[in-house]
Every structure is written in C-alpha cells, then in structure tokens.
Protein backbone atom coordinates (compact mmCIF):
# COMPACT_ATOMS: atom_id res chain seq x y z
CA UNK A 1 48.17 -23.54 -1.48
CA UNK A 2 48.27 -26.72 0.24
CA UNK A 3 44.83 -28.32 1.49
CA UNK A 4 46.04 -27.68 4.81
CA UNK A 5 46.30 -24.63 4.88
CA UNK A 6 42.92 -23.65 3.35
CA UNK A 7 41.28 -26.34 5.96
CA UNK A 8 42.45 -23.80 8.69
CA UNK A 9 41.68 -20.84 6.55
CA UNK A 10 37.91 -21.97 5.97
CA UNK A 11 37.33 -23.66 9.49
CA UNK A 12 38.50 -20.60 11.47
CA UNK A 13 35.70 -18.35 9.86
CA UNK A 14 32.74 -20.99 10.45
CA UNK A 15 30.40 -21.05 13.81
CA UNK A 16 31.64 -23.73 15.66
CA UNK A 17 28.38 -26.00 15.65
CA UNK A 18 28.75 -25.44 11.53
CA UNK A 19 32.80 -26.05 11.99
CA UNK A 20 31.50 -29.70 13.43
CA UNK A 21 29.33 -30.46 10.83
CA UNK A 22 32.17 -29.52 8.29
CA UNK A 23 34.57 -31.33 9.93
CA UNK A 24 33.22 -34.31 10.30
CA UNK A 25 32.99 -35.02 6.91
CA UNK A 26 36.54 -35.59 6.38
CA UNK A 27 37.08 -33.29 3.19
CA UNK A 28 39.59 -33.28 0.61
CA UNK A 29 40.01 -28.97 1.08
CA UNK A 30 41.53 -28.76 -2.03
CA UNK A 31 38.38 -29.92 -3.61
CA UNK A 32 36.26 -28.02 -1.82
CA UNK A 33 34.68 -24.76 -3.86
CA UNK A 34 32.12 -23.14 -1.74
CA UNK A 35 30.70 -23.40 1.92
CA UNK A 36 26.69 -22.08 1.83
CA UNK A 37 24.98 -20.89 4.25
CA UNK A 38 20.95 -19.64 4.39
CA UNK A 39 19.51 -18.78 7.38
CA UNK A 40 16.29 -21.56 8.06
CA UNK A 41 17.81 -23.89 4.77
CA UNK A 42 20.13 -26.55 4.77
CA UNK A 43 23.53 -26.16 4.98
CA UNK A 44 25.44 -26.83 1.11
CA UNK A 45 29.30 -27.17 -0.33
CA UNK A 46 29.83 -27.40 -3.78
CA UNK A 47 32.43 -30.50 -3.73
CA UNK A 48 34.03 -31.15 -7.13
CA UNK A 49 31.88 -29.49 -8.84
CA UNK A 50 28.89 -31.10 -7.38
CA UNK A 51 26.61 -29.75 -5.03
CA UNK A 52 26.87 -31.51 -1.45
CA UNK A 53 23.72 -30.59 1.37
CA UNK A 54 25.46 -31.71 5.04
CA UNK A 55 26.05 -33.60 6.95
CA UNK A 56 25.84 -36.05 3.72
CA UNK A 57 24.61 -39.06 3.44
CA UNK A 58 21.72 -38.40 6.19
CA UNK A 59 17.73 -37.69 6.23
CA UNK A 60 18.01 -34.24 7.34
CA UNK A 61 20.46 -31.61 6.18
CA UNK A 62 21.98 -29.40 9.12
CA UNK A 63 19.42 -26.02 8.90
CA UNK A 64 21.78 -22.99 9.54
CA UNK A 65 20.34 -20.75 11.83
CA UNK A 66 20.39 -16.94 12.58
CA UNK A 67 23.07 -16.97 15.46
CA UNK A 68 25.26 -19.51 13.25
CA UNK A 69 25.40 -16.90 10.26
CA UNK A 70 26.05 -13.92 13.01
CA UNK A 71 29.03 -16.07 14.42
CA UNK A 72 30.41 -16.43 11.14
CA UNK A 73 30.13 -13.41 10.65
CA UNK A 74 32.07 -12.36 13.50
CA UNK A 75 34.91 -14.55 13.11
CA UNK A 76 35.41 -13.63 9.30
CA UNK A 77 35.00 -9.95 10.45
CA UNK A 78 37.41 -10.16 13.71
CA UNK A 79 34.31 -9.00 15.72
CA UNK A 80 34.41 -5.44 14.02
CA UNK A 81 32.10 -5.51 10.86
CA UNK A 82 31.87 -1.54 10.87
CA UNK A 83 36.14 -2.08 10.21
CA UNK A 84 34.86 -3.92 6.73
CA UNK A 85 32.21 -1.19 5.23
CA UNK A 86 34.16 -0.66 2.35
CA UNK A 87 33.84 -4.24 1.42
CA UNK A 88 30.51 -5.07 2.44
CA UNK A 89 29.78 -2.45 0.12
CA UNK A 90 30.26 -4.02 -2.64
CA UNK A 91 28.97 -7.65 -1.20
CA UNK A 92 31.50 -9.49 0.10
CA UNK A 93 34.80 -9.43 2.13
CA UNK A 94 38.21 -11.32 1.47
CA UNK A 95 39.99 -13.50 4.28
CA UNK A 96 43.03 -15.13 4.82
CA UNK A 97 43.95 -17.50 1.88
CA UNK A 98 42.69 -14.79 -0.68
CA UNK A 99 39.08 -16.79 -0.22
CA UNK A 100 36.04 -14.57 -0.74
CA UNK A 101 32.74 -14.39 1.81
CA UNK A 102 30.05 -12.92 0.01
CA UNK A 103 27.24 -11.30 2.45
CA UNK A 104 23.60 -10.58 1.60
CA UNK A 105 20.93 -8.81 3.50
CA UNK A 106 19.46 -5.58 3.60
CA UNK A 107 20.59 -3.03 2.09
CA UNK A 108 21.56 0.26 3.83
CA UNK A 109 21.21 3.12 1.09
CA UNK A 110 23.24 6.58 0.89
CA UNK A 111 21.36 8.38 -1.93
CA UNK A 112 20.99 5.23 -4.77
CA UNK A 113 24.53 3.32 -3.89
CA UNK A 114 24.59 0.66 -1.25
CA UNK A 115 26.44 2.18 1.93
CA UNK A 116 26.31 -1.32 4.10
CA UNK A 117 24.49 -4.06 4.16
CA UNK A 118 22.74 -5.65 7.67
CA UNK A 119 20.40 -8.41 8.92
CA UNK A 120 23.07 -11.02 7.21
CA UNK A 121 21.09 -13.37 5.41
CA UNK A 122 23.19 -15.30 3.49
CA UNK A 123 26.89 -15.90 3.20
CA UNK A 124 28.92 -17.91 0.31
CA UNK A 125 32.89 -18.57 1.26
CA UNK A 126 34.36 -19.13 -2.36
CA UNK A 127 37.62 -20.99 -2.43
CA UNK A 128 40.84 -18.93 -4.08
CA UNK A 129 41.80 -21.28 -7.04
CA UNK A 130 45.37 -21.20 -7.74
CA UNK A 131 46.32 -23.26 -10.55
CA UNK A 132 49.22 -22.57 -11.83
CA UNK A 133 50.56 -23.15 -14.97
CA UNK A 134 46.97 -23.33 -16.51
CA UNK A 135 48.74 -20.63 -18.94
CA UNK A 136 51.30 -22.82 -20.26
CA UNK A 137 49.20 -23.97 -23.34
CA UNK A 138 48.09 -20.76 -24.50
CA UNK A 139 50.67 -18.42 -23.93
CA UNK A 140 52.66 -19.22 -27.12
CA UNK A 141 49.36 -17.87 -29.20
CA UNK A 142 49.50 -14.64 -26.91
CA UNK A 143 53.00 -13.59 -27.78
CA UNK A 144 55.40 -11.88 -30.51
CA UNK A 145 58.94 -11.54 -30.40
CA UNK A 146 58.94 -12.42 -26.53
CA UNK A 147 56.18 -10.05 -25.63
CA UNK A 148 52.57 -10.60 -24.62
CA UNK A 149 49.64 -9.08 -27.15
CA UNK A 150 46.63 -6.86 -26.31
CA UNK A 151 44.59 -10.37 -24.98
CA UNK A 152 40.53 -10.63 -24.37
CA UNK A 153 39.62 -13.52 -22.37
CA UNK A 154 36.07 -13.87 -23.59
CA UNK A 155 33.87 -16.30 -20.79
CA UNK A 156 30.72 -17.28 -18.97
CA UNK A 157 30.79 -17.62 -15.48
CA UNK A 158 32.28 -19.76 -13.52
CA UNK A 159 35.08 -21.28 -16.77
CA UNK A 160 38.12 -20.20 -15.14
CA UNK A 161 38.72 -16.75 -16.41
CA UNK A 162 39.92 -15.15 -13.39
CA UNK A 163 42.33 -18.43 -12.53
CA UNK A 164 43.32 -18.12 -15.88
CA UNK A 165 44.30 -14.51 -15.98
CA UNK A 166 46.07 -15.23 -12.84
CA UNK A 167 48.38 -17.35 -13.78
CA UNK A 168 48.90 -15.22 -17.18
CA UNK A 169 50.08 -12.46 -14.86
CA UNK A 170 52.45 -14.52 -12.85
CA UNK A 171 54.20 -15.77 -16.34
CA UNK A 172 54.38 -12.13 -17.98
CA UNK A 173 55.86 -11.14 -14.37
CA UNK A 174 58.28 -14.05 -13.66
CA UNK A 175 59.17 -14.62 -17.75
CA UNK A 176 59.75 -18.21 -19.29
CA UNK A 177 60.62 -18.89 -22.33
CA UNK A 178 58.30 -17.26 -24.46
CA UNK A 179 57.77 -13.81 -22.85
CA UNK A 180 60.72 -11.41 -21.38
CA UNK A 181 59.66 -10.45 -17.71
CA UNK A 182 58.21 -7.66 -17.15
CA UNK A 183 56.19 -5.34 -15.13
CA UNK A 184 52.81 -5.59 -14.94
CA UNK A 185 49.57 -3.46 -13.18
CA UNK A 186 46.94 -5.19 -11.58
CA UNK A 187 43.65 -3.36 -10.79
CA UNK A 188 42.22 -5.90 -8.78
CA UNK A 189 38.44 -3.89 -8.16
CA UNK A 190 37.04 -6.99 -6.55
CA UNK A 191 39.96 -9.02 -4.64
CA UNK A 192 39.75 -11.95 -7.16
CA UNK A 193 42.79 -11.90 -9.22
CA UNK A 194 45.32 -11.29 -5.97
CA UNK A 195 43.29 -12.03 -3.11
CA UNK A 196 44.73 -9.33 -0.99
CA UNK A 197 44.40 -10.16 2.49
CA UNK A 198 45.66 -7.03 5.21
CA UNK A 199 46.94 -5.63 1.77
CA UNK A 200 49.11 -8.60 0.94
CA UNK A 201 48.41 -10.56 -2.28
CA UNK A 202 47.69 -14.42 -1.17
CA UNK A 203 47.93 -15.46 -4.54
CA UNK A 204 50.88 -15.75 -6.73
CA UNK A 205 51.12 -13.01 -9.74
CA UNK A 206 54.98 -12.94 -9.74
CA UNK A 207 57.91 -10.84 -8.81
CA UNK A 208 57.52 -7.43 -10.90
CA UNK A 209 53.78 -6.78 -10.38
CA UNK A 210 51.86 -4.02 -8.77
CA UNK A 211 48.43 -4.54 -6.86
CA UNK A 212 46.17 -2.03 -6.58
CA UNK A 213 43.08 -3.66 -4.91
CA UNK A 214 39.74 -2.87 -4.37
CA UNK A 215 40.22 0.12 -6.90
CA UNK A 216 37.38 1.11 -9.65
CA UNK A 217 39.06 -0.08 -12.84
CA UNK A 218 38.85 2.39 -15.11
CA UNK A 219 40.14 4.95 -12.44
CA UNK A 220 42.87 2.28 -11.37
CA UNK A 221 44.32 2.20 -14.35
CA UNK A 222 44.96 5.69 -14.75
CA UNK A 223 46.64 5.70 -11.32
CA UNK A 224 48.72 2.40 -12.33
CA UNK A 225 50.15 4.61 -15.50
CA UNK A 226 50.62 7.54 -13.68
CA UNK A 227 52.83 6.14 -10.56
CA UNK A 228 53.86 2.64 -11.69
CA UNK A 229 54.72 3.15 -15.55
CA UNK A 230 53.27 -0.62 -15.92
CA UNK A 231 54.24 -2.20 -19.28
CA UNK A 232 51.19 -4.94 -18.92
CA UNK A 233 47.96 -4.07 -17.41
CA UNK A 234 45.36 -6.67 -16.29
CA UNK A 235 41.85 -6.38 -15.27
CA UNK A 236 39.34 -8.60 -14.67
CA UNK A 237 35.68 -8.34 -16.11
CA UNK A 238 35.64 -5.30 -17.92
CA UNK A 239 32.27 -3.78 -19.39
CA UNK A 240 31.71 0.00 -18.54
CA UNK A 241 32.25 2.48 -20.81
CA UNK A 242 34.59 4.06 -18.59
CA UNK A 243 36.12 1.04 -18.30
CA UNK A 244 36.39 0.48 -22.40
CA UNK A 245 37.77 4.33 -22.63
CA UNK A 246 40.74 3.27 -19.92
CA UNK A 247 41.40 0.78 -22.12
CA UNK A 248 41.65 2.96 -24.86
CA UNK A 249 44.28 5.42 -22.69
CA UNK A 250 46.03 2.65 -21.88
CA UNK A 251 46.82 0.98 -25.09
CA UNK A 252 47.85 4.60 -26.79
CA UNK A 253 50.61 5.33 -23.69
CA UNK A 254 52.04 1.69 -24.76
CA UNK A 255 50.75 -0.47 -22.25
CA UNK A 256 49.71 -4.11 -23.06
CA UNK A 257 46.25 -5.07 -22.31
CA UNK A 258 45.04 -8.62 -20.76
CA UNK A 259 41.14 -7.91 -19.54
CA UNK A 260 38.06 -10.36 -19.56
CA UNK A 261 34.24 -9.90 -20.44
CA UNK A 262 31.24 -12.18 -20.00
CA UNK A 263 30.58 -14.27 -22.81
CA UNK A 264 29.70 -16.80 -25.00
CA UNK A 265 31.54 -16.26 -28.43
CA UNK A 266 33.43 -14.06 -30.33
CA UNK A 267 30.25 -12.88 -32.17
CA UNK A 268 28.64 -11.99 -28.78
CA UNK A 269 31.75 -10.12 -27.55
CA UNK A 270 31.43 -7.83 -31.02
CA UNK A 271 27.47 -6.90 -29.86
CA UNK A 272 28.63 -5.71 -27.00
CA UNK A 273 27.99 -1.81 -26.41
CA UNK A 274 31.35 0.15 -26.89
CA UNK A 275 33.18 -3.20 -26.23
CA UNK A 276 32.77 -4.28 -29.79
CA UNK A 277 33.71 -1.60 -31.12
CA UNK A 278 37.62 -2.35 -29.83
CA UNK A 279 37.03 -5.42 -31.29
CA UNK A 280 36.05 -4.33 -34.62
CA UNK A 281 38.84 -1.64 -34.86
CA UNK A 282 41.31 -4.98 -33.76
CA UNK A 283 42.89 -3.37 -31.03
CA UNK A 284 43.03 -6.53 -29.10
CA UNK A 285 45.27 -8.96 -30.88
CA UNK A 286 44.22 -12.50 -28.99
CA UNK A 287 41.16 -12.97 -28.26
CA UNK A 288 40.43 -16.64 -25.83
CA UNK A 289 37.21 -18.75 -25.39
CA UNK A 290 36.32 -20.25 -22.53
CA UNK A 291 33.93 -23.19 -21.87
CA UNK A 292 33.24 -26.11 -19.61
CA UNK A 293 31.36 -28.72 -21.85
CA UNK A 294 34.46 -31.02 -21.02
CA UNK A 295 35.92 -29.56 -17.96
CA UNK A 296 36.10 -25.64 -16.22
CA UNK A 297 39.04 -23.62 -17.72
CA UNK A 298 38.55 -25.61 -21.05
CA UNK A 299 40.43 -23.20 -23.68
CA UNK A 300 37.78 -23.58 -26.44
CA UNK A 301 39.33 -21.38 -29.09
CA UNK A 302 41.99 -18.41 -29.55
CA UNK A 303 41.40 -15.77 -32.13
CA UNK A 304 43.90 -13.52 -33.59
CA UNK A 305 42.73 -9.57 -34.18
CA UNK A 306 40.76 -10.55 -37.57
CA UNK A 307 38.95 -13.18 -36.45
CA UNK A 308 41.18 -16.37 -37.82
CA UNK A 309 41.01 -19.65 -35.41
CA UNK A 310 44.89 -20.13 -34.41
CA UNK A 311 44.23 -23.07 -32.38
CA UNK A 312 41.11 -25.37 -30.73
CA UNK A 313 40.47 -27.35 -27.88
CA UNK A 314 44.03 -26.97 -25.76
C-alpha cells in the first residue's frame, strides 16, 4: 500500500481541525502506526516506533476535544454508527485500507456481553501493516515435500505476528518455490489478518483463499470445512478451549494448521491451559518465536514438534 494512499485513508476519517494538525506535520504515512485521540489529553501518533504528542516540536500539545472525537467518529462511521453495532461490539471498526479504529466508552450491556458502546471516549486508528515477503526466511523451516506443517506462531504483543501470518497465507495461497499453492481458510474474528473493508479483503492473502471475517473462530472453522473444503486454515490468536478443540477437528479432517498465541517462549506456550496440551502431544510441527529486542517481527527461534532449535535469529 503506497503512503499515498493510506494518507487519504487516515485523513478522511479525522475532524478537520485534527486533519490540520496532522497535516501539517508533513508525515512519512508509511511510517506512521497509530493516530490517538483522548478526549481533554493531548493529541499522540506513534511514529516509527516512537511516540510523537502534536503538533511536535511546540509547548502545548493540541488537546482533543469532545466534538473532535464525535466528528471522527462520524466520518469513520459514514454518519450511521447504529449501521456498525456489530463491530463496536467487539471495540473497534475497520475502514478503508484494512486500518482498524478502536472505540472506548461506555458500555451498553445485554445480559453480561457488551451490546454497544456510547459516550466515545477514546479512539486509536491502527495502521494495516503489509509487509510482504516477511515470510521468505522462515518458510523453508515450515515445509515438507512442498507442503506447509501444522505452524504455532508463539508472540507478545505488538512483534509482528499478525503481519507475519499474513504474508504466510499469501505464500501458501500464491505458491513459490517451496510450497505447492493451495487453498487456504481464513477466519479472520477480528479484521486483522484481511482487513475486510465492505467485505473486500484490503490486504493481500493470495489468489486461492477464503475470508470469513468477523466470525468466532472456533465456529468459523467448522463452517470453513464444511463449505470451503480448505486444505490450510489460519487463525489469528487462538486461546479458548473451543478454540483449541476446532483445532483439534480440524487437524483430524486433514487440514493444515497456521494459528498464533500470546507469548513469551516455548516453555510458556506448554503452561498454557488445554493449549499445551497440543503441544505436548506434538500436533503442531513448527513452532516460531517472536521478539523485538532488535527490531518488531524479529524471528527469534523456530522449533520443530519435539522441541529441537532448527534455526536462530533470521
């Protein structure tokens, strides 16, 4: 996605008095990770990894007000936020350019689930991060005989798991050189893998993929095996039970696996309720580590299914 293109994207959503602010600070978009905004604090980006308060370089930060977060608001909503329940549900809604505005307020309750969410209080536009062929070190570890292995991306936050399980997806789906192309499933339960947008994926996950977004996972992949006889599935940030016994059903009708979980280390990964026990049955067959001592998306290690190191530091 060229910087262009996300400029418009991002600027389009803002209120025009934060738009100015924005703008005149001549950004590079494609280094631009989040736009923050608090009602009565100061406006903040994160810029290259560093956290920027605007307009920069002055006294006083800009202090976002109540009528600049409800303007936002309407632009990212078209002026219909009732048309977006199902997403603010769950905390956010996805625009144009797969980019995600996360909402918080207060909570409207039906029984003990969150129906809505009003009185907008905060609002956090994350950048989509494409970066493709991020994959191209790793995938020669994750394959046998041309075909991808039951893979555990194992991460903390913010390391590049999803942008890495992206472009995994694309590479299965497309095929190269060390993987036959094939179909794979995406249950994409929180719009971060294909950034649908009006239904359309704004990322790339190449040519023989499936999409279902904004699905549960565990009852996503059921569908996906059902109606799209997938022979990859990929989900992002597993953890459920339900989620682990999908998993389960998946691997015994043949599918492939490629999933991620929170954490640190293989040894945290095995503590893990129901989770470890997958692991110490070794039905994943790669499992990847994820740090950022050096840099996000910094492959740390890759395991095979007993535990030996096949490679460091890629």
């Amino acid at each position: 996605m060229s910087g262009e293109n996300r400029e418009h994207q991002v600027l389009q959503v803002l209120a025009k008095s934060i738009r100015t602010v924005v703008e005149a600070q001549r950004l590079d978009f494609k280094k631009l990770q989040e736009v923050r905004m608090r009602v009565g604090k100061p406006l903040g980006i994160i810029y290259d990894n560093e956290e920027w308060l605007l307009p920069s370089g002055q006294a006083q930060a800009h202090l976002v007000t109540k009528d600049e977060i409800r303007e936002t608001m309407e632009y990212v909503s078209h002026y219909s936020l009732y048309a977006y329940e199902q997403e603010m549900r769950q905390g956010f809604i996805t625009i144009e350019g797969g980019h995600r505005v996360g909402v918080m307020g207060k909570a409207i309750l039906e029984g003990d689930k969150v129906k809505n969410l009003q009185y907008i209080s905060s609002v956090n536009i994350r950048m989509a991060h494409e970066v493709l062929g991020c994959a191209d070190k790793v995938l020669p570890f994750l394959t046998k005989n041309r075909q991808i292995c039951h893979t555990l991306v194992i991460s903390p936050p913010r390391c590049g798991k999803t942008t890495l399980i992206r472009d995994l997806i694309r590479q299965i789906s497309d095929g190269n050189t060390y993987i036959k192309g094939c179909t794979v499933g995406v249950v994409d339960e929180r719009s971060e893998i294909g950034g649908c947008y009006l239904g359309i994926a704004q990322n790339q996950l190449g040519m023989r993929t499936d999409i279902l977004d904004g699905c549960p996972k565990a009852e996503g992949m059921i569908m996906l095996i059902r109606s799209m006889a997938p022979q990859v599935i990929a989900v992002d940030e597993i953890g459920a039970p339900e989620d682990i016994h999908a998993i389960e059903y998946a691997m015994q009708c043949g599918c492939k696996m490629i999933a991620s979980v929170h954490g640190m280390s293989m040894d945290e990964a095995k503590d893990k309720p129901v989770l470890g026990k997958l692991i110490k049955e070794r039905r994943f067959e790669r499992y990847i580590i994820l740090g950022n001592e050096k840099k996000p998306g910094e492959i740390r290690e890759v395991y095979d299914e007993r535990g030996s190191l096949l490679c460091r530091d890629l």
